[in-house]
C-alpha atoms as a PDB file:
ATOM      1  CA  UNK A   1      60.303 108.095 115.609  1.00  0.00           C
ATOM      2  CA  UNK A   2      61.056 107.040 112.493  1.00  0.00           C
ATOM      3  CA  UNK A   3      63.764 108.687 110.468  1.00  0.00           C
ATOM      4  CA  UNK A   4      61.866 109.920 107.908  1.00  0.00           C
ATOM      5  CA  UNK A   5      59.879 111.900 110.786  1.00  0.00           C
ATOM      6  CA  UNK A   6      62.793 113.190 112.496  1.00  0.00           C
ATOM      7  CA  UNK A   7      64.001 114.894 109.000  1.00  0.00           C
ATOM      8  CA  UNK A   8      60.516 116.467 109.068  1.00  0.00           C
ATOM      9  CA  UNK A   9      60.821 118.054 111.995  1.00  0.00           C
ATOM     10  CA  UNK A  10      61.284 121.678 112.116  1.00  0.00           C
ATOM     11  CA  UNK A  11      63.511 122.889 114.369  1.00  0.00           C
ATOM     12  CA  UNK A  12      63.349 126.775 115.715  1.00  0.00           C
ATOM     13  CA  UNK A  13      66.175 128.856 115.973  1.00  0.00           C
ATOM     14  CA  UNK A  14      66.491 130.766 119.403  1.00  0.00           C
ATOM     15  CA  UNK A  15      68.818 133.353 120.309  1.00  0.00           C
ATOM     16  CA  UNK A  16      69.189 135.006 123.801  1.00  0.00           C
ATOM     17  CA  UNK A  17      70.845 138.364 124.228  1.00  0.00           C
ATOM     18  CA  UNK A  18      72.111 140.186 127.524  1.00  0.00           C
ATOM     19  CA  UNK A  19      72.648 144.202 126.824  1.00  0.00           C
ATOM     20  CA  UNK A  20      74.232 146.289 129.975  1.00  0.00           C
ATOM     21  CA  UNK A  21      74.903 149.873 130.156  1.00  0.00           C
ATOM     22  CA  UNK A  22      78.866 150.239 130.025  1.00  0.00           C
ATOM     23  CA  UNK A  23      80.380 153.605 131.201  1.00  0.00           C
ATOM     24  CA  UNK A  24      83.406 154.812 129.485  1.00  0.00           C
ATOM     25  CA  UNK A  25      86.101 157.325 131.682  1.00  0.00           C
ATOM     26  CA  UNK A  26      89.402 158.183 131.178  1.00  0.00           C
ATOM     27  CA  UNK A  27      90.066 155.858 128.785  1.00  0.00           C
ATOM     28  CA  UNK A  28      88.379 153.089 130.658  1.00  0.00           C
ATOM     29  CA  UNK A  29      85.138 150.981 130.290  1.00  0.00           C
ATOM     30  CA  UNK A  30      83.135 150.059 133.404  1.00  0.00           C
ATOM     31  CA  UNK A  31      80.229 147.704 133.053  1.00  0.00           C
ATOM     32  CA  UNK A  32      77.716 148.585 135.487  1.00  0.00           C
ATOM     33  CA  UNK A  33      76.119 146.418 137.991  1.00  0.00           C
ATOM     34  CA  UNK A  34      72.137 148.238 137.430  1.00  0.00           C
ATOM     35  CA  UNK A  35      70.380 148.376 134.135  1.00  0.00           C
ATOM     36  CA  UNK A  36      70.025 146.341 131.013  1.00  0.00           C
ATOM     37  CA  UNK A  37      68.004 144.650 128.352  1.00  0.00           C
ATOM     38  CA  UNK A  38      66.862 141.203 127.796  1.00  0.00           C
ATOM     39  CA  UNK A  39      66.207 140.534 124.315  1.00  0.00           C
ATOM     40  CA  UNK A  40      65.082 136.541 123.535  1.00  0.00           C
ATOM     41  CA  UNK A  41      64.814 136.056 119.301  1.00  0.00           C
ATOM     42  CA  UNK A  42      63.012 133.137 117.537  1.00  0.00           C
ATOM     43  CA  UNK A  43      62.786 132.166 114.013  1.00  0.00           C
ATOM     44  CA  UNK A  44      59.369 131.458 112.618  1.00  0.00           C
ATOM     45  CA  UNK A  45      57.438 131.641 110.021  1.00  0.00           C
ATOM     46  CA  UNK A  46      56.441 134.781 110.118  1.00  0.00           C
ATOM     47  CA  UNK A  47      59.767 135.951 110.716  1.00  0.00           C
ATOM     48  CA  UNK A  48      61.256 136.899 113.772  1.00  0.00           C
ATOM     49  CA  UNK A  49      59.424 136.415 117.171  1.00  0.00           C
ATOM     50  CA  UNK A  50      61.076 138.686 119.757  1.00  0.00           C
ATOM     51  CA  UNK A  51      60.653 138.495 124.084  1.00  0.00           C
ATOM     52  CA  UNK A  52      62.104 141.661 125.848  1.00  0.00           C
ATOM     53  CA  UNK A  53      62.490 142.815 129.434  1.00  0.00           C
ATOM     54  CA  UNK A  54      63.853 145.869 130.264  1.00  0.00           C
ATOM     55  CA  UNK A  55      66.046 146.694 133.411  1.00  0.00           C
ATOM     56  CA  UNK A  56      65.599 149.722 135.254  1.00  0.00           C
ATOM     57  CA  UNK A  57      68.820 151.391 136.166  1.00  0.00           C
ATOM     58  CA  UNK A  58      67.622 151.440 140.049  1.00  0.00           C
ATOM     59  CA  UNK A  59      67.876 147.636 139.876  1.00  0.00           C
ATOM     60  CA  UNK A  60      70.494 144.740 139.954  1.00  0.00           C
ATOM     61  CA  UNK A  61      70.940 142.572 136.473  1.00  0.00           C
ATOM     62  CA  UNK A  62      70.150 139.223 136.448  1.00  0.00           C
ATOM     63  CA  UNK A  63      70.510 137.268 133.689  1.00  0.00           C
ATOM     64  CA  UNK A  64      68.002 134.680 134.948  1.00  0.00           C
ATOM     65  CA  UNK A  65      65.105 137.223 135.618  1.00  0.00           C
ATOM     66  CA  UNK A  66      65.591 138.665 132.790  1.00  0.00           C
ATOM     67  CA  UNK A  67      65.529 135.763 130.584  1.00  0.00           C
ATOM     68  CA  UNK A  68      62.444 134.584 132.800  1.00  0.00           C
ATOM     69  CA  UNK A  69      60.767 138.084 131.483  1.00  0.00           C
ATOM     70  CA  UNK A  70      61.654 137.625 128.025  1.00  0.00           C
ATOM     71  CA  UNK A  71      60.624 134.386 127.841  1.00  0.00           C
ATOM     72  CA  UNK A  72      56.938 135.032 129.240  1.00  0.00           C
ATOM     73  CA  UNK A  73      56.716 137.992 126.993  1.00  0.00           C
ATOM     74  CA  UNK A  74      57.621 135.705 123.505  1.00  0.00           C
ATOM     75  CA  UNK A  75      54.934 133.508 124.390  1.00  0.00           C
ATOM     76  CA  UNK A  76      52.767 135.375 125.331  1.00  0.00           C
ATOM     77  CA  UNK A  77      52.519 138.856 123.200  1.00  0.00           C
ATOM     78  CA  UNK A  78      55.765 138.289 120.876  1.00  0.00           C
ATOM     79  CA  UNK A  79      57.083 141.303 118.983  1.00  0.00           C
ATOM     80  CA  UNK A  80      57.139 140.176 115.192  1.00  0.00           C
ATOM     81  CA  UNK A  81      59.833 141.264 113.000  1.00  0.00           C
ATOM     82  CA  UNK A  82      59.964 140.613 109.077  1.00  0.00           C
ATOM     83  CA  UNK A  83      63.512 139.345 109.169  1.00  0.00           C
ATOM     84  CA  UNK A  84      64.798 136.443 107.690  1.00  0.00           C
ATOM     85  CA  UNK A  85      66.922 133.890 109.991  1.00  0.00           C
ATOM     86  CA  UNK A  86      67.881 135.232 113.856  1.00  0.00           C
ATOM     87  CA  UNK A  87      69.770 138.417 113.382  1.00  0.00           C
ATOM     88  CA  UNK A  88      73.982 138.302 115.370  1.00  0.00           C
ATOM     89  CA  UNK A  89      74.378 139.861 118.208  1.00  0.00           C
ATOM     90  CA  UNK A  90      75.799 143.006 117.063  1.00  0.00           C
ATOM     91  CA  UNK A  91      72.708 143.205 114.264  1.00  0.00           C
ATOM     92  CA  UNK A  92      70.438 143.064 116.678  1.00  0.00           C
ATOM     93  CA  UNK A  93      71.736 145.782 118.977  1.00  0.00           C
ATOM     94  CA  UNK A  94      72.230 147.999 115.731  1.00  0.00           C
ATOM     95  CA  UNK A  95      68.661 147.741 114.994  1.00  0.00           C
ATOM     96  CA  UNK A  96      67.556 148.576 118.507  1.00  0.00           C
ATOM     97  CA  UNK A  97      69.954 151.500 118.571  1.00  0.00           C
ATOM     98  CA  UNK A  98      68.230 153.168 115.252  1.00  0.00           C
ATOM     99  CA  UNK A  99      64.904 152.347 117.114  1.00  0.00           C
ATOM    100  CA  UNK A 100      63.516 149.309 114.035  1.00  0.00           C
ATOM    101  CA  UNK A 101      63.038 146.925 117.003  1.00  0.00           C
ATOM    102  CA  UNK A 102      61.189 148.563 119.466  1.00  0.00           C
ATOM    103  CA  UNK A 103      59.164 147.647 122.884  1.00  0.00           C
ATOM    104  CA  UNK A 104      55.413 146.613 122.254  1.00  0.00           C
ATOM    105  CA  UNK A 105      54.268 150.450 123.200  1.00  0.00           C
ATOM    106  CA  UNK A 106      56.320 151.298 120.324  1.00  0.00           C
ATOM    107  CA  UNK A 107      59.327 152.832 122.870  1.00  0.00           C
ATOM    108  CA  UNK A 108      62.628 152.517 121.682  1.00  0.00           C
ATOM    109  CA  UNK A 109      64.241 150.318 123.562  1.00  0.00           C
ATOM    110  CA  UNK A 110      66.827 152.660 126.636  1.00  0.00           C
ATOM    111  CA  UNK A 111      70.386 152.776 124.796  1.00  0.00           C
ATOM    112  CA  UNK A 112      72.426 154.363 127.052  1.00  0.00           C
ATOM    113  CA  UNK A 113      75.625 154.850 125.530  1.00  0.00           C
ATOM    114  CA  UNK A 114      73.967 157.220 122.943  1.00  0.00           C
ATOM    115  CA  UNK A 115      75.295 160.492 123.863  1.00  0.00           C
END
């Protein structure tokens, strides 16, 4: 390639976040072993193209797996989010907390440390 091609190239911005459920007790946080959320983001055109998978709390987190999920689920039925640019990691939580970014059967994603 040529560089003239390589500057036209367009280049997609990916972002992978890992949630867990964290349990707070006397004073002290505990991250717990079962339960989470997957969330993969991609920039395109559109906006924001967003994979999920969703942990139950009956089973082990794994990164991998739930990467794996997330991944299948961008390419194959994204979410689609009119954002500009992949959102921080503390954005996107705060949007999935006030229930803007929600699963595909329009569920809010399971925050747990809403009490």
């Amino acid at each position: 390639m040529t560089n003239e091609q390589l500057k036209a190239v367009k280049v997609m911005k990916t972002k992978t976040y890992h949630y867990r459920i964290v349990e707070i007790a006397d004073w002290k946080e505990t991250v717990l072993g079962n339960g989470g959320v997957t969330i993969i983001a991609q920039e395109t055109d559109n906006g924001i193209s967003i994979g999920y998978s969703v942990c139950s709390t009956l089973d082990r987190f794994c990164k991998k797996t739930g990467r794996d999920i997330a991944h299948t689920r961008l390419k194959e039925d994204p979410i689609i989010v009119n954002l500009k640019g992949v959102p921080s990691r503390d954005t996107m939580l705060a949007l999935m907390e006030e229930g803007l970014v929600r699963q595909n059967n329009g569920t809010p994603f399971p925050m747990h440390n809403q009490y």
